[in-house]
N, C-alpha and C. Protein backbone atom coordinates (compact mmCIF):
# COMPACT_ATOMS: atom_id res chain seq x y z
N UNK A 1 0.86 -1.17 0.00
CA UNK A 1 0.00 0.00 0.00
C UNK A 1 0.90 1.23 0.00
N UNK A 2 0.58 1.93 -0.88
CA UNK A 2 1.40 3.60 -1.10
C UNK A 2 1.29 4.31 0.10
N UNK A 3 1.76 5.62 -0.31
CA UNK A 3 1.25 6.86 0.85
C UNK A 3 -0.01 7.14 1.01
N UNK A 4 -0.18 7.55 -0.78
CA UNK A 4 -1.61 7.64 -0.98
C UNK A 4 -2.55 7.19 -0.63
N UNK A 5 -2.74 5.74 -0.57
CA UNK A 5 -3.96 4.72 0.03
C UNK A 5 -4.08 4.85 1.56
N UNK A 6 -2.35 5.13 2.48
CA UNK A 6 -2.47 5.23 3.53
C UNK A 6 -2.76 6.24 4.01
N UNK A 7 -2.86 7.56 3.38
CA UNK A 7 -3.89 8.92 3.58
C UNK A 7 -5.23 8.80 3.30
N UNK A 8 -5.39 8.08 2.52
CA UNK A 8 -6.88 7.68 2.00
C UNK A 8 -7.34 7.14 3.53
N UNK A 9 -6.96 6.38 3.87
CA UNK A 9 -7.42 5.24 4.93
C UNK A 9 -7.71 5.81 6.31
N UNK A 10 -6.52 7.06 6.60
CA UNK A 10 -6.54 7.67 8.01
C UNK A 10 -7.31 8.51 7.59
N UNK A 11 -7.53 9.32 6.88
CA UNK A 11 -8.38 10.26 6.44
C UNK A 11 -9.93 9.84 6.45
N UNK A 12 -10.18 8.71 6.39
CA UNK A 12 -11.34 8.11 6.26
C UNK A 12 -11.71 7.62 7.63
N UNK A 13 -10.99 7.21 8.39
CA UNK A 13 -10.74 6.59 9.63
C UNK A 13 -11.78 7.70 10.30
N UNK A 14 -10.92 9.22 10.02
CA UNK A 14 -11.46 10.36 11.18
C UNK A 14 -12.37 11.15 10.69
N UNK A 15 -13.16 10.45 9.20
CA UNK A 15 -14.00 11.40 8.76
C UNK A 15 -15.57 11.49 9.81
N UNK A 16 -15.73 10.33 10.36
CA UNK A 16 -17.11 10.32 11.00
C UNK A 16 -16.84 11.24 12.37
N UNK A 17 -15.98 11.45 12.63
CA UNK A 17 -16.00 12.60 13.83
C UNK A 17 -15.51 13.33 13.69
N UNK A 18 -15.14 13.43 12.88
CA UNK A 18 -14.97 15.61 12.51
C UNK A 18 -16.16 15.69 11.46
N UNK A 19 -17.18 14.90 10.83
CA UNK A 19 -18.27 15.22 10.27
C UNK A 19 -19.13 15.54 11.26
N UNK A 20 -19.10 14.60 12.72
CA UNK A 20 -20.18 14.74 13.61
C UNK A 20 -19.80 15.90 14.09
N UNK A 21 -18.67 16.38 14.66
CA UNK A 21 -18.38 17.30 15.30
C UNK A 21 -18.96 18.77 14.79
N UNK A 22 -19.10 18.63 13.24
CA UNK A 22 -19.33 19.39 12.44
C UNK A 22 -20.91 19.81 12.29
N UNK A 23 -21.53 18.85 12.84
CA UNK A 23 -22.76 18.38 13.10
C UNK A 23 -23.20 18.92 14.45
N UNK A 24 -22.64 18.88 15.45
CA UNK A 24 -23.06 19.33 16.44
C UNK A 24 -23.02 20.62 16.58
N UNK A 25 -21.85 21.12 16.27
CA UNK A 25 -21.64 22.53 16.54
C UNK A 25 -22.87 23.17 15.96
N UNK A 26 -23.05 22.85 14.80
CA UNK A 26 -23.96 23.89 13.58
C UNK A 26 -25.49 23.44 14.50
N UNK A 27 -25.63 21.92 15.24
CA UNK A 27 -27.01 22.11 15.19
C UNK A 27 -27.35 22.52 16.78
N UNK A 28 -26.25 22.77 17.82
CA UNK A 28 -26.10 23.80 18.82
C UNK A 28 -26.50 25.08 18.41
N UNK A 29 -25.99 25.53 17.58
CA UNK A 29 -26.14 27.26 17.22
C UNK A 29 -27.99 27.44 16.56
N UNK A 30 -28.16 26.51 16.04
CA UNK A 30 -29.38 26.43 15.51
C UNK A 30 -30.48 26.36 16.54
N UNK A 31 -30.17 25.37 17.94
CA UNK A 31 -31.01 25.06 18.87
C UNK A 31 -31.09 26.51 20.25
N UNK A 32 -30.59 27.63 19.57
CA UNK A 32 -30.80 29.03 20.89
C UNK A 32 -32.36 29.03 20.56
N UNK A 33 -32.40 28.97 19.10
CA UNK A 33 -34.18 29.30 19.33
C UNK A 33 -35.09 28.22 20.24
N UNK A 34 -34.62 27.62 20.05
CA UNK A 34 -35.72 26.55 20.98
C UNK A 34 -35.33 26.57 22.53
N UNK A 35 -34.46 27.06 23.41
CA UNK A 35 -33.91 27.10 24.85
C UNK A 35 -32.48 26.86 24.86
N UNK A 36 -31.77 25.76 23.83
CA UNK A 36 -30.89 25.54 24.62
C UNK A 36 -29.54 26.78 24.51
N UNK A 37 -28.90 27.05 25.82
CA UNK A 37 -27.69 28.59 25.84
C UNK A 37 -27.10 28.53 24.76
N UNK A 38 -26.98 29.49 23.77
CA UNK A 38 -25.74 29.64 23.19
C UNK A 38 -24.54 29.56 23.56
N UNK A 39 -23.41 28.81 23.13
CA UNK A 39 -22.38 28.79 23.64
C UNK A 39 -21.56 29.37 23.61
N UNK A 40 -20.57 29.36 24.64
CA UNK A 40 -19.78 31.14 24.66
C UNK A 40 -18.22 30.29 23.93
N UNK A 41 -18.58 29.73 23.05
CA UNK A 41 -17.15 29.33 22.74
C UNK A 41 -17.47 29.27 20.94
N UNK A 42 -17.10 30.01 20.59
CA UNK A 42 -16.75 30.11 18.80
C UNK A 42 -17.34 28.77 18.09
N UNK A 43 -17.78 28.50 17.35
CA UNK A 43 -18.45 27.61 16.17
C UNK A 43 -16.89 26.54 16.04
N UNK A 44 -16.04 27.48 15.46
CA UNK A 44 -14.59 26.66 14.86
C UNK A 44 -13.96 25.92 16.29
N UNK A 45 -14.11 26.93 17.44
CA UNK A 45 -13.59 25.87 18.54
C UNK A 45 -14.49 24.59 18.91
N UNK A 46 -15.52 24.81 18.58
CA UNK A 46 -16.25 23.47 19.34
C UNK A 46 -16.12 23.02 18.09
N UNK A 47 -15.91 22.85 16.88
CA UNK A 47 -15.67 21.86 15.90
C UNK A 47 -14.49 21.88 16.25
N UNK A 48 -13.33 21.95 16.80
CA UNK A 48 -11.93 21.25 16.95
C UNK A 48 -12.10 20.94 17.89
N UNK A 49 -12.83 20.99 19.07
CA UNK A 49 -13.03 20.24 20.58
C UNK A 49 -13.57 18.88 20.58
N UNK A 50 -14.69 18.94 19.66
CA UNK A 50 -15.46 17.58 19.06
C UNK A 50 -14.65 16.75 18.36
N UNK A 51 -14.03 17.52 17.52
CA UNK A 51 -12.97 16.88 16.55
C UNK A 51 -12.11 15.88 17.13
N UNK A 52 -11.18 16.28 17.82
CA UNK A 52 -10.17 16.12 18.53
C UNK A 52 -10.76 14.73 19.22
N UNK A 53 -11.66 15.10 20.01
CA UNK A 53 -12.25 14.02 21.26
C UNK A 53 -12.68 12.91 20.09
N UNK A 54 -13.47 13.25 19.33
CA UNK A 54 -14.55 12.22 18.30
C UNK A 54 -13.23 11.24 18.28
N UNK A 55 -12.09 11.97 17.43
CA UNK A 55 -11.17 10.89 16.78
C UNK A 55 -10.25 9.96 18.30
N UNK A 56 -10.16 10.84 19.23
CA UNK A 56 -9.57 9.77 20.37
C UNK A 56 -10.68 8.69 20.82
N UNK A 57 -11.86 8.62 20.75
CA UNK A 57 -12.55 7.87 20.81
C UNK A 57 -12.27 7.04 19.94
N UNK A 58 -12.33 6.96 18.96
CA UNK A 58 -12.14 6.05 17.75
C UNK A 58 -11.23 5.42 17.47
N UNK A 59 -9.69 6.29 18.32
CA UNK A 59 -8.58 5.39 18.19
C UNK A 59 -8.75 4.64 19.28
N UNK A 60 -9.13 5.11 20.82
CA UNK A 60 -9.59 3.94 21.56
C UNK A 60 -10.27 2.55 21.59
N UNK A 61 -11.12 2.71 20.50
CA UNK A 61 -11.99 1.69 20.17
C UNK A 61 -11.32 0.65 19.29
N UNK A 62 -10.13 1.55 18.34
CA UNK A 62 -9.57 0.68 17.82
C UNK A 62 -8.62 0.13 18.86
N UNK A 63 -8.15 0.27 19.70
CA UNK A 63 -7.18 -0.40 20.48
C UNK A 63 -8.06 -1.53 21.10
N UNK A 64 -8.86 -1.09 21.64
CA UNK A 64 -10.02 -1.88 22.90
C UNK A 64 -10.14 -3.08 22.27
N UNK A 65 -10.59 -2.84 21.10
CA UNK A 65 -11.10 -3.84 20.25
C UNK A 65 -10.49 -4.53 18.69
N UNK A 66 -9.37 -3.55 18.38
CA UNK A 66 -8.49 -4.44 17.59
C UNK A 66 -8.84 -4.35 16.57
N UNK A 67 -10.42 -3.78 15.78
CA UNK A 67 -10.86 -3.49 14.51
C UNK A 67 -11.36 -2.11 14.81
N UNK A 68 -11.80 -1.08 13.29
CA UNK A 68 -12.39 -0.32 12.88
C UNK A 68 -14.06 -0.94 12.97
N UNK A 69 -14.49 0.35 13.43
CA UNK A 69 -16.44 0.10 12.73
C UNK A 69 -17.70 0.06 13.77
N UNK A 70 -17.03 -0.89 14.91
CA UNK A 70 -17.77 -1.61 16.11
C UNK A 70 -18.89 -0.33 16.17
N UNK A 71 -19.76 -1.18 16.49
CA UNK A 71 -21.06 -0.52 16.79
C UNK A 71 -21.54 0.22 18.25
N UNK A 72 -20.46 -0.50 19.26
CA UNK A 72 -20.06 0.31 20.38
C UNK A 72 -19.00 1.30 20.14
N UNK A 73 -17.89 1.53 19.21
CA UNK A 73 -17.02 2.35 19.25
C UNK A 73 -17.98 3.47 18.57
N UNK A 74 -18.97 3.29 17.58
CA UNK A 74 -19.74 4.40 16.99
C UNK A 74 -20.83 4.88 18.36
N UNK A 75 -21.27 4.31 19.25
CA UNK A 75 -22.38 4.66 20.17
C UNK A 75 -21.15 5.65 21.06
N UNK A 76 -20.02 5.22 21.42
CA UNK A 76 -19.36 5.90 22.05
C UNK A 76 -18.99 7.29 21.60
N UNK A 77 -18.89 7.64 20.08
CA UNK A 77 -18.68 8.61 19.99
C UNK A 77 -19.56 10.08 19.83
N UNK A 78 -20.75 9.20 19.57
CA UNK A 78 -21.95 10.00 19.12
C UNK A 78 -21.92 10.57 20.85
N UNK A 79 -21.98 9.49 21.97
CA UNK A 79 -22.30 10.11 23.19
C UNK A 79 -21.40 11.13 23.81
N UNK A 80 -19.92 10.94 23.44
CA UNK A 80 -19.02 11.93 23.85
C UNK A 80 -18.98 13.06 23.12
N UNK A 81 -19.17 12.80 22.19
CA UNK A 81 -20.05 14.15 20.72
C UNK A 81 -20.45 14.94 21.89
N UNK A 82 -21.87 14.73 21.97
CA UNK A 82 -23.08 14.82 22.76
C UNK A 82 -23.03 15.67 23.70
N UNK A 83 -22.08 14.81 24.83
CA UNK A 83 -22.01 15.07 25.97
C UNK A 83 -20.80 16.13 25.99
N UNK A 84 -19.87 16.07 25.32
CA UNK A 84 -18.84 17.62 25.09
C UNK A 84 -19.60 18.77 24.62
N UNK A 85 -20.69 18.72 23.45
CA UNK A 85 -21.35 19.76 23.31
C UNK A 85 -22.10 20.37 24.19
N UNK A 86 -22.88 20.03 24.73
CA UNK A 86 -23.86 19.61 26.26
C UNK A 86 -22.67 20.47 26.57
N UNK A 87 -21.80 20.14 27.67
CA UNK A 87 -20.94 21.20 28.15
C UNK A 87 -20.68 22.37 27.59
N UNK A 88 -20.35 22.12 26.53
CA UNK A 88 -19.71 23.80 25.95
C UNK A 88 -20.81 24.93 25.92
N UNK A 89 -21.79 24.13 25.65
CA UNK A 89 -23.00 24.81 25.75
C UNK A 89 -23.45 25.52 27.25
N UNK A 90 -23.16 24.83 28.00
CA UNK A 90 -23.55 25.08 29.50
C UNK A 90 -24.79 24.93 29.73
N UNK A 91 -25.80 23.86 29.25
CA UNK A 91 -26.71 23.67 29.05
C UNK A 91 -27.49 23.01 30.56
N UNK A 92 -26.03 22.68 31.40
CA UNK A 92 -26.92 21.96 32.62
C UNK A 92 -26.69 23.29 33.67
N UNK A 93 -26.75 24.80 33.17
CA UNK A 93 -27.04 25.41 34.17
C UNK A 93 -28.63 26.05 34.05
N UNK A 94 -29.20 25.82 32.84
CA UNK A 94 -30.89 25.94 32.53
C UNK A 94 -31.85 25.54 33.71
């Protein structure tokens, strides 16, 4: 396998959590109208906060478990997603 394929591969590895991350942030900023706080931390930082965490999750999962994909390594990240946004937000002082 080249360089190429092996950029292909890590690149692909960390696309589902910097997509989610990407995901949360935007649908945080969207959710002031409905109650939940705006967050006092920039759009681009909570997409590199999510980012960051999403993909250590994922390399954890690959260690834990020795493959890519697991259906617990994906539940895990959606919840630490979640639950980092939830914070940045400051949503449990409502």
């Amino acid at each position: 396998m080249g360089l190429y394929e092996q950029l292909i591969h890590v690149l692909n590895f960390m696309a589902p959590a910097w997509g989610l991350a990407l995901f949360c942030a935007i649908c945080a900023r969207g959710m002031t109208r409905l109650g939940l706080p705006r967050a006092a931390w920039r759009v681009r930082t909570q997409v590199w906060v999510n980012g960051v965490l999403g993909v250590a999750v994922l390399l954890a999962g690959l260690l834990l478990w020795g493959v890519d994909g697991k259906m617990a390594t994906w539940g895990a990240l959606v919840l630490a997603s979640g639950t980092c946004q939830w914070l940045m937000c400051q949503a449990w002082r409502r």
